[in-house]
Protein backbone atom coordinates (compact mmCIF):
# COMPACT_ATOMS: atom_id res chain seq x y z
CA UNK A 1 17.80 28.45 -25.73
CA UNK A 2 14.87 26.36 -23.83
CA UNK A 3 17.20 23.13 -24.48
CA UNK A 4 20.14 24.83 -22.85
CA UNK A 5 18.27 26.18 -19.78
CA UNK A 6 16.51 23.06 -19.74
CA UNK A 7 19.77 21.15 -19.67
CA UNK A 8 20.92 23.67 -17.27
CA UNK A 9 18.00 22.92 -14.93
CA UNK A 10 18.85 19.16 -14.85
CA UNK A 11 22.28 19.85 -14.05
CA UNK A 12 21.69 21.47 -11.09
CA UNK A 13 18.72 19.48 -9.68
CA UNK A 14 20.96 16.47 -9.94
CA UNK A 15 23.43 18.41 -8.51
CA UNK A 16 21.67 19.59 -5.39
CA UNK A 17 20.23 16.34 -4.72
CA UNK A 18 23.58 14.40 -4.67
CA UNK A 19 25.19 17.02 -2.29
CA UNK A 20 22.01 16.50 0.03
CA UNK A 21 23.07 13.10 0.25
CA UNK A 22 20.87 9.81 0.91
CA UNK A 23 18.95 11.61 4.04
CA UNK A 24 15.00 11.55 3.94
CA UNK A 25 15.23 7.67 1.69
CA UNK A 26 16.85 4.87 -0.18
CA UNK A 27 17.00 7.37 -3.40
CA UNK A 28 20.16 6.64 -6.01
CA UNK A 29 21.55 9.49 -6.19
CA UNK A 30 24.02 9.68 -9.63
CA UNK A 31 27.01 11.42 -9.97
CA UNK A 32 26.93 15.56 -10.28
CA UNK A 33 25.66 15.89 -14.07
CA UNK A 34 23.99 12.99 -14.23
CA UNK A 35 20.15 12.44 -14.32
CA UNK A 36 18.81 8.49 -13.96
CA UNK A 37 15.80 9.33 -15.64
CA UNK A 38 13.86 11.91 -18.04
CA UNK A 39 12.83 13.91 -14.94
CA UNK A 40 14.06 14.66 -10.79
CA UNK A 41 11.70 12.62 -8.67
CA UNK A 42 11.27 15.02 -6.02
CA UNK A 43 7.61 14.44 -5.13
CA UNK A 44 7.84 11.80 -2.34
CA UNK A 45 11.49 12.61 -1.09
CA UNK A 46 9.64 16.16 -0.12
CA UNK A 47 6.68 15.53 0.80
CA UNK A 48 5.22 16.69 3.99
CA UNK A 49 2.69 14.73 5.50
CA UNK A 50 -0.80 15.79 5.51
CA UNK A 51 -1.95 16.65 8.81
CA UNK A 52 -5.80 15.07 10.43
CA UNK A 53 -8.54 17.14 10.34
CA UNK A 54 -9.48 18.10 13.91
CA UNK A 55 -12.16 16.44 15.49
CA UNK A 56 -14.19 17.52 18.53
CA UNK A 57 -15.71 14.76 21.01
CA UNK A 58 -18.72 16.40 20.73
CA UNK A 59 -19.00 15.78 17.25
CA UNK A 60 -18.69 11.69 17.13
CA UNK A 61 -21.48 10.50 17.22
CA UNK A 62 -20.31 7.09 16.77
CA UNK A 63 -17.24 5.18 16.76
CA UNK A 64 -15.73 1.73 16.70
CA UNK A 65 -12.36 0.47 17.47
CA UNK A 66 -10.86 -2.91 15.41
CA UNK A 67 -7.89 -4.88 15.04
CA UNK A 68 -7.12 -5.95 11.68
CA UNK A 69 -4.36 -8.24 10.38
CA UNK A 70 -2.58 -7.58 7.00
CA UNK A 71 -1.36 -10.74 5.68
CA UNK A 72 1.90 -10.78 4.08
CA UNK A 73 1.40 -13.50 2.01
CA UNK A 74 -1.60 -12.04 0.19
CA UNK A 75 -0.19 -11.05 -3.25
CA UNK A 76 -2.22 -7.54 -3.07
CA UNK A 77 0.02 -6.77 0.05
CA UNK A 78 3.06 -7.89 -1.54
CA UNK A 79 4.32 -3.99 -2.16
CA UNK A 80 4.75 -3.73 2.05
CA UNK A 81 6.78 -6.67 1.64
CA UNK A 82 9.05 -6.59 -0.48
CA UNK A 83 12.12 -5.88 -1.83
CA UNK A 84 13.49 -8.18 1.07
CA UNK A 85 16.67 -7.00 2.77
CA UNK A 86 19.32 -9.13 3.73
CA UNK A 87 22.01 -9.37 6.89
CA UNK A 88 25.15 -11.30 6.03
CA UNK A 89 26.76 -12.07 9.55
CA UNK A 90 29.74 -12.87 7.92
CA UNK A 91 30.32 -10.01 5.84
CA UNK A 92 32.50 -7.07 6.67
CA UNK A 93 31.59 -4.38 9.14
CA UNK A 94 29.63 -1.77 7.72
CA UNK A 95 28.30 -3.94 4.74
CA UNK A 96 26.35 -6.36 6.92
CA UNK A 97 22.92 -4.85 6.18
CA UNK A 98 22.28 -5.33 2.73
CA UNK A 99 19.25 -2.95 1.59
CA UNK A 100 17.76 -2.29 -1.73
CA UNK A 101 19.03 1.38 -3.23
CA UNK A 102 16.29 2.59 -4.90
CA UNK A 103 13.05 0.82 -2.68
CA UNK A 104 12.58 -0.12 0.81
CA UNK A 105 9.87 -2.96 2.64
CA UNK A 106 8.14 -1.53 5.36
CA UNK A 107 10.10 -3.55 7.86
CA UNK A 108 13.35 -2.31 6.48
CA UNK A 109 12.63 1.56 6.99
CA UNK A 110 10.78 0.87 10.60
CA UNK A 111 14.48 -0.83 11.49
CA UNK A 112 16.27 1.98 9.99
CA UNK A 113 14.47 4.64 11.72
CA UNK A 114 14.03 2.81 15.15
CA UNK A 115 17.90 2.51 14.84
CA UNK A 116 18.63 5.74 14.51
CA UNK A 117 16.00 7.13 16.82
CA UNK A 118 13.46 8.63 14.43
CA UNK A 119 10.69 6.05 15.64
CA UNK A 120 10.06 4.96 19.22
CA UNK A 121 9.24 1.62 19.78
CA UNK A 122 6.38 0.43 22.33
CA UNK A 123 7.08 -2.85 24.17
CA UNK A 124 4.19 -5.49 23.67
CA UNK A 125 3.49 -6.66 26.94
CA UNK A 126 4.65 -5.49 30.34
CA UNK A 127 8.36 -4.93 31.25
CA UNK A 128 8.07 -7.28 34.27
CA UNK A 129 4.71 -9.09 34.12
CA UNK A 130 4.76 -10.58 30.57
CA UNK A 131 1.11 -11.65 30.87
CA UNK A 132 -0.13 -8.18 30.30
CA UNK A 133 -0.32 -8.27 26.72
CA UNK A 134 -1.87 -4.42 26.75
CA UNK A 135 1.13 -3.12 24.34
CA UNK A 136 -1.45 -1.76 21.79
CA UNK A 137 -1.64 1.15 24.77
CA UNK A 138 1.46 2.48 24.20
CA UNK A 139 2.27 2.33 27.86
CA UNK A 140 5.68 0.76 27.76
CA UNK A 141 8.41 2.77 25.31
CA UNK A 142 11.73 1.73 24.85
CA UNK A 143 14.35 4.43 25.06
CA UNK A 144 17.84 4.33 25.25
CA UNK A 145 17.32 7.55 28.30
CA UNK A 146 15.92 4.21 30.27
CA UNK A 147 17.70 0.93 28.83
CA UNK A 148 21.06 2.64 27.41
CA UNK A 149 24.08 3.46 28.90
CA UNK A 150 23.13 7.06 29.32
CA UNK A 151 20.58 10.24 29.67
CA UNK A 152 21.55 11.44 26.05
CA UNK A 153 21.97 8.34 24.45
CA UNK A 154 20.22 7.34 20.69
CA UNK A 155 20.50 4.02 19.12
CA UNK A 156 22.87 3.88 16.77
CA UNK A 157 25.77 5.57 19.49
CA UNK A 158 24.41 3.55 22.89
CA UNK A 159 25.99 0.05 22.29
CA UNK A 160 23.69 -0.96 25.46
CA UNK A 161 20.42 0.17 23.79
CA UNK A 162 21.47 -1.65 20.84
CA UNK A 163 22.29 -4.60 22.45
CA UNK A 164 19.21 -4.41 24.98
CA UNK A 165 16.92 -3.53 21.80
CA UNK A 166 18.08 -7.12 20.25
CA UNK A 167 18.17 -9.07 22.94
CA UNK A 168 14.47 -8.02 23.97
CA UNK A 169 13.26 -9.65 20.91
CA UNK A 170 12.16 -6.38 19.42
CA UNK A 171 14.87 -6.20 16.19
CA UNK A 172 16.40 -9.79 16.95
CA UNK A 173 14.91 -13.41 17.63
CA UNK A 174 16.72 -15.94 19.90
CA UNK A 175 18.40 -19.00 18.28
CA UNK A 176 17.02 -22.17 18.16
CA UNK A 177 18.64 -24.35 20.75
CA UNK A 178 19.49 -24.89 23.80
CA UNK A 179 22.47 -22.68 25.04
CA UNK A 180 25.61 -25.57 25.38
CA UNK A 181 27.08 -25.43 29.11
CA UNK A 182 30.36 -23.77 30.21
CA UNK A 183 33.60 -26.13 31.11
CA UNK A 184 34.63 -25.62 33.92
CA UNK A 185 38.21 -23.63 34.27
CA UNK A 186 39.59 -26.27 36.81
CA UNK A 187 38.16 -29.57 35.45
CA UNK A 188 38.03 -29.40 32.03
CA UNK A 189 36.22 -32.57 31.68
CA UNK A 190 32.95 -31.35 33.71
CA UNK A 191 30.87 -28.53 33.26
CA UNK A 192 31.38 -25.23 34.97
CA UNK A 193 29.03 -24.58 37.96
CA UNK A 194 28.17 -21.28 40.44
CA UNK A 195 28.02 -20.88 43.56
CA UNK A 196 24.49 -22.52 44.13
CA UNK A 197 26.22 -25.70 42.13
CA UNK A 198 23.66 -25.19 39.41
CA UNK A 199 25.23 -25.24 35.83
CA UNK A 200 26.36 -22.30 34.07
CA UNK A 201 25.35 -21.78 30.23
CA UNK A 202 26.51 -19.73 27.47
CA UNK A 203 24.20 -16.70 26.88
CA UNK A 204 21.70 -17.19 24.17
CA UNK A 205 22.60 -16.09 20.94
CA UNK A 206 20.40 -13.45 18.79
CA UNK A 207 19.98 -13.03 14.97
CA UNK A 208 18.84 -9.91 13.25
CA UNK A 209 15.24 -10.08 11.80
CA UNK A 210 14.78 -9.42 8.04
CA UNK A 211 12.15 -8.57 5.87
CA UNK A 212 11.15 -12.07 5.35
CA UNK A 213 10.59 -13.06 8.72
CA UNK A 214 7.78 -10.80 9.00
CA UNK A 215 4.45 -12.51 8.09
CA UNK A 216 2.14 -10.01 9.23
CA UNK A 217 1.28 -6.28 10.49
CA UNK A 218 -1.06 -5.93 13.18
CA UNK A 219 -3.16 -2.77 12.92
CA UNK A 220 -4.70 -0.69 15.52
CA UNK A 221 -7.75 2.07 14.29
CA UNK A 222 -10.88 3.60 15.13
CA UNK A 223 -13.75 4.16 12.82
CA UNK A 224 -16.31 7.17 13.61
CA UNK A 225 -18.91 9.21 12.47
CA UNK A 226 -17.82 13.10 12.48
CA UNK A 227 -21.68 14.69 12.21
CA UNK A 228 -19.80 17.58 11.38
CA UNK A 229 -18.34 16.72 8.20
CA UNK A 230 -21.44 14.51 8.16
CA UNK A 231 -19.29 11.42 6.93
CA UNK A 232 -17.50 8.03 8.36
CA UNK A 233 -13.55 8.22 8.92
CA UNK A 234 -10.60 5.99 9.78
CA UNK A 235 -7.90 6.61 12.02
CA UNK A 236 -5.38 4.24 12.29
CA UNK A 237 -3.41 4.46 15.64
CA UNK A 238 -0.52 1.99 16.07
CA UNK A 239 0.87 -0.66 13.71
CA UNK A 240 2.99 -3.47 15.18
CA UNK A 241 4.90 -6.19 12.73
CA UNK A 242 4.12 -10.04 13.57
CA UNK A 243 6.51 -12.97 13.05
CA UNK A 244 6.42 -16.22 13.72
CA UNK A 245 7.16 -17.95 17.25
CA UNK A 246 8.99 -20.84 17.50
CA UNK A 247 9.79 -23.58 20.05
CA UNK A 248 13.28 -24.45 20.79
CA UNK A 249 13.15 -27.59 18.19
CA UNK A 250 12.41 -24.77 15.58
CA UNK A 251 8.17 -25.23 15.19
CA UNK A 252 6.37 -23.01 14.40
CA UNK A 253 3.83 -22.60 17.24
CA UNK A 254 1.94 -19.50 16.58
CA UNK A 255 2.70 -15.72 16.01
CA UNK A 256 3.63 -12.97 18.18
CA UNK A 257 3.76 -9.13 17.88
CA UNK A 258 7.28 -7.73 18.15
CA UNK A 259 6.66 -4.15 19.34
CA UNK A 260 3.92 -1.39 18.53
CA UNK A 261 4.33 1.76 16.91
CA UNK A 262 2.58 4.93 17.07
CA UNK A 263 1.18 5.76 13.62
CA UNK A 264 1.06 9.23 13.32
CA UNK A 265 4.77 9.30 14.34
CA UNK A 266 5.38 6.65 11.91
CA UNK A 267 3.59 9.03 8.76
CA UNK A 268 6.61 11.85 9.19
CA UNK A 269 9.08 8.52 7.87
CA UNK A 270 6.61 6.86 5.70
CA UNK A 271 5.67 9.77 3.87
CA UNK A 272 9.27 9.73 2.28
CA UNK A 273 9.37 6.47 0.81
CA UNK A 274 8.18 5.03 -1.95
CA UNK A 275 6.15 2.52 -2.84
CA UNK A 276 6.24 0.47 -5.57
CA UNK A 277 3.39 0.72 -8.55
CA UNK A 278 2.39 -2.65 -9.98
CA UNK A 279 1.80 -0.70 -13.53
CA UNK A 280 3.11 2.16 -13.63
CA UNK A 281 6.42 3.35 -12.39
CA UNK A 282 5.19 7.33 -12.70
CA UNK A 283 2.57 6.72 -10.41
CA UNK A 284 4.43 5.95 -7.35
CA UNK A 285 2.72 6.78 -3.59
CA UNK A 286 4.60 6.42 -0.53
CA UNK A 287 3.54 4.38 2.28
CA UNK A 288 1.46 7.22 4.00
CA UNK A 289 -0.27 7.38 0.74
CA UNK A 290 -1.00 3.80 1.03
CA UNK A 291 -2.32 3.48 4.23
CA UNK A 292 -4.34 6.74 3.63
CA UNK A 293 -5.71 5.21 0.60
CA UNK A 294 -6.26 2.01 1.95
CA UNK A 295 -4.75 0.04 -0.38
CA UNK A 296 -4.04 -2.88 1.08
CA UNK A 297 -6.33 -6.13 2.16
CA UNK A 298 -7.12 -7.64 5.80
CA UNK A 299 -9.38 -9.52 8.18
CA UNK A 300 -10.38 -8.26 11.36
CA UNK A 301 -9.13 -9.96 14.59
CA UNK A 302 -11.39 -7.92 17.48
CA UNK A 303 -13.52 -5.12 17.94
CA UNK A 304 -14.40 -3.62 20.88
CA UNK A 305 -17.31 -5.45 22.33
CA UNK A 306 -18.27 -5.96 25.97
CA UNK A 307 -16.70 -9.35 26.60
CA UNK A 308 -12.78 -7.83 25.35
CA UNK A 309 -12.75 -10.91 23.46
CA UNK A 310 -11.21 -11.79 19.75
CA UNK A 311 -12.99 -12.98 17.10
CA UNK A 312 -11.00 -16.39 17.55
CA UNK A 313 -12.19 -17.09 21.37
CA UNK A 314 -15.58 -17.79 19.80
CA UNK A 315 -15.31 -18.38 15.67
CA UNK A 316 -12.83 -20.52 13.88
CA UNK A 317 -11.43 -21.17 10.90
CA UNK A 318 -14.30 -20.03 8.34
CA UNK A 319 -17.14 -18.69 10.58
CA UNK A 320 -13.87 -16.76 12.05
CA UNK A 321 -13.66 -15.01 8.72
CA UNK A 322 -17.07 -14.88 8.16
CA UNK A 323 -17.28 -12.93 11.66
CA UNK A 324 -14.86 -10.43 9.71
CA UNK A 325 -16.74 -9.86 7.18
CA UNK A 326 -19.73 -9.32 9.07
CA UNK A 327 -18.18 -6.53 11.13
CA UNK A 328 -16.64 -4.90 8.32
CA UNK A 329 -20.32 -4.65 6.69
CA UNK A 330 -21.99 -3.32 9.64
CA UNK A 331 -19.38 -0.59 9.91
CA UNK A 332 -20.38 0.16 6.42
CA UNK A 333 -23.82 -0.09 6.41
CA UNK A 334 -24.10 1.84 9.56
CA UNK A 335 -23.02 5.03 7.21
CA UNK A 336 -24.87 3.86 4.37
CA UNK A 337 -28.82 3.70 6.35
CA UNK A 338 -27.69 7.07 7.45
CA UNK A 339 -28.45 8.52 4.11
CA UNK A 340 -31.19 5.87 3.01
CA UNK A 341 -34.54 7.58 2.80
């Protein structure tokens, strides 16, 4: 009798998932009957994200805002980096974006969910003057209500937000090269020209980014003493992916941030994904988890010091890293002399 009404159970949990469809994640969802597995994974698909404890101004007694890089290439930092997606320009429509079923990167759900409206993305400098690099502010958002075609207007229905949203540089990086010039109409033999008598080019040409043209994740976050929990916390506040910038001969010149997002709107879509477990596949945390946790490795590029400055403006190379480390101890220490007696 248990076997039957566990059978029975099965049966319908497999069932109700596969009507629900592939909605909060990339879960495989079998056919009606059929369980992938000795038990329903259900835990991450459902979870609800676990809201901050509040926290009066009154009560901070200390605090200290970083930047911190996470390297991609680190191996410990591998699980926000892969599985890699891939976009096949040449494949049929609807079968271009080629994503994992099961597992996600990080990159891959911030695309999804930017695409279809669930995350808002922050433009990294100014709209007009590009000097003013003060993205990390969240001053500038991108909405299709202000670059699409309409009021009412989400991504994946506003063809103009989707092409403005590529052509920005936020989901799409310019091709190498040097746009080839128009012929002109009446003399086939010359190039076209306007009405200044300045040559006319093609447009520039935009490719999607994947997963494995993002090297890095910038990270915004303060650090402060609550004295009424009477302990040190972390709050992240944005998180903005980094890939590298090229010149038009296809070197590599530097890096530059792509867009910032708000992180506790990011947690309500992270919470629902899952993470891969480099041991133990029963054990899997989704990416809230992970960034709650902590479990990842990075280097501090600024804190907030009088002179606004990075790290790099005044260390390099080793002492730059050495700098790091020497801010991430005095953040700890500060909580540890607290308590020394």
């Amino acid at each position: 009798m248990k076997k039957l009404i566990f059978s029975l159970w099965i049966f319908v949990s497999a069932f109700a998932l596969n009507a629900q469809g592939d909605v909060r994640g990339p879960i495989a969802y079998p056919a009606p009957g059929v369980l992938d597995g000795v038990y329903v994974k259900e835990h991450i698909p459902t979870k609800k994200v676990i809201p901050y404890e509040f926290v009066r101004e009154a009560d901070v007694i200390w605090s200290k805002r970083v930047w911190r890089i996470i390297d991609l290439r680190e191996k410990f930092n591998h699980p926000l980096y892969y599985p890699l997606d891939k976009i096949d320009i040449d494949a049929p429509v609807g079968s271009k974006w080629k994503k994992n079923t099961t597992r996600w990167s990080l990159w891959t759900i911030i695309r999804y969910h930017v695409m279809n409206g669930d995350l808002t993305i922050y433009s990294p400098t100014h709209p007009e003057w590009i000097e003013w690099n003060d993205g990390d502010l969240f001053k500038y958002p991108f909405t299709p209500d202000v670059y699409g075609s309409s009021s009412s207007g989400t991504y994946h229905t506003d063809a103009v937000f989707k092409e403005n949203v590529k052509a920005q540089g936020f989901l799409g990086i310019e091709d190498v090269g040097i746009p080839e010039a128009m012929m002109s109409l009446e003399y086939p033999e010359e190039d076209s020209l306007d009405v200044n008598g300045d040559v006319v080019y093609f447009p520039p040409t935009y490719s999607w980014i994947q997963s494995e043209d993002i090297v890095r994740y910038k990270v915004k976050e303060d650090w402060f003493f609550d004295k009424e929990t009477s302990k040190m916390e972390v709050r992240i506040l944005g998180i903005a992916p980094v890939v590298y910038a090229k010149d038009d001969n296809g070197n590599i010149t530097g890096t530059k941030e792509l867009f910032w997002l708000y992180f506790p709107q990011c947690r309500y879509v992270f919470q629902n994904f899952f993470v891969k477990s480099r041991s133990n596949d029963s054990q899997s945390m989704s990416f809230d988890d992970l960034f709650w946790k902590r479990m990842f490795t990075s280097y501090i590029e600024k804190e907030s010091n009088i002179y606004d400055r990075d790290i790099d403006t005044y260390k390099a190379g080793v002492n730059a890293l050495l700098e790091s480390e020497k801010i991430k101890n005095d953040i700890f220490t500060f909580e540890h002399d607290l308590w020394s007696f």
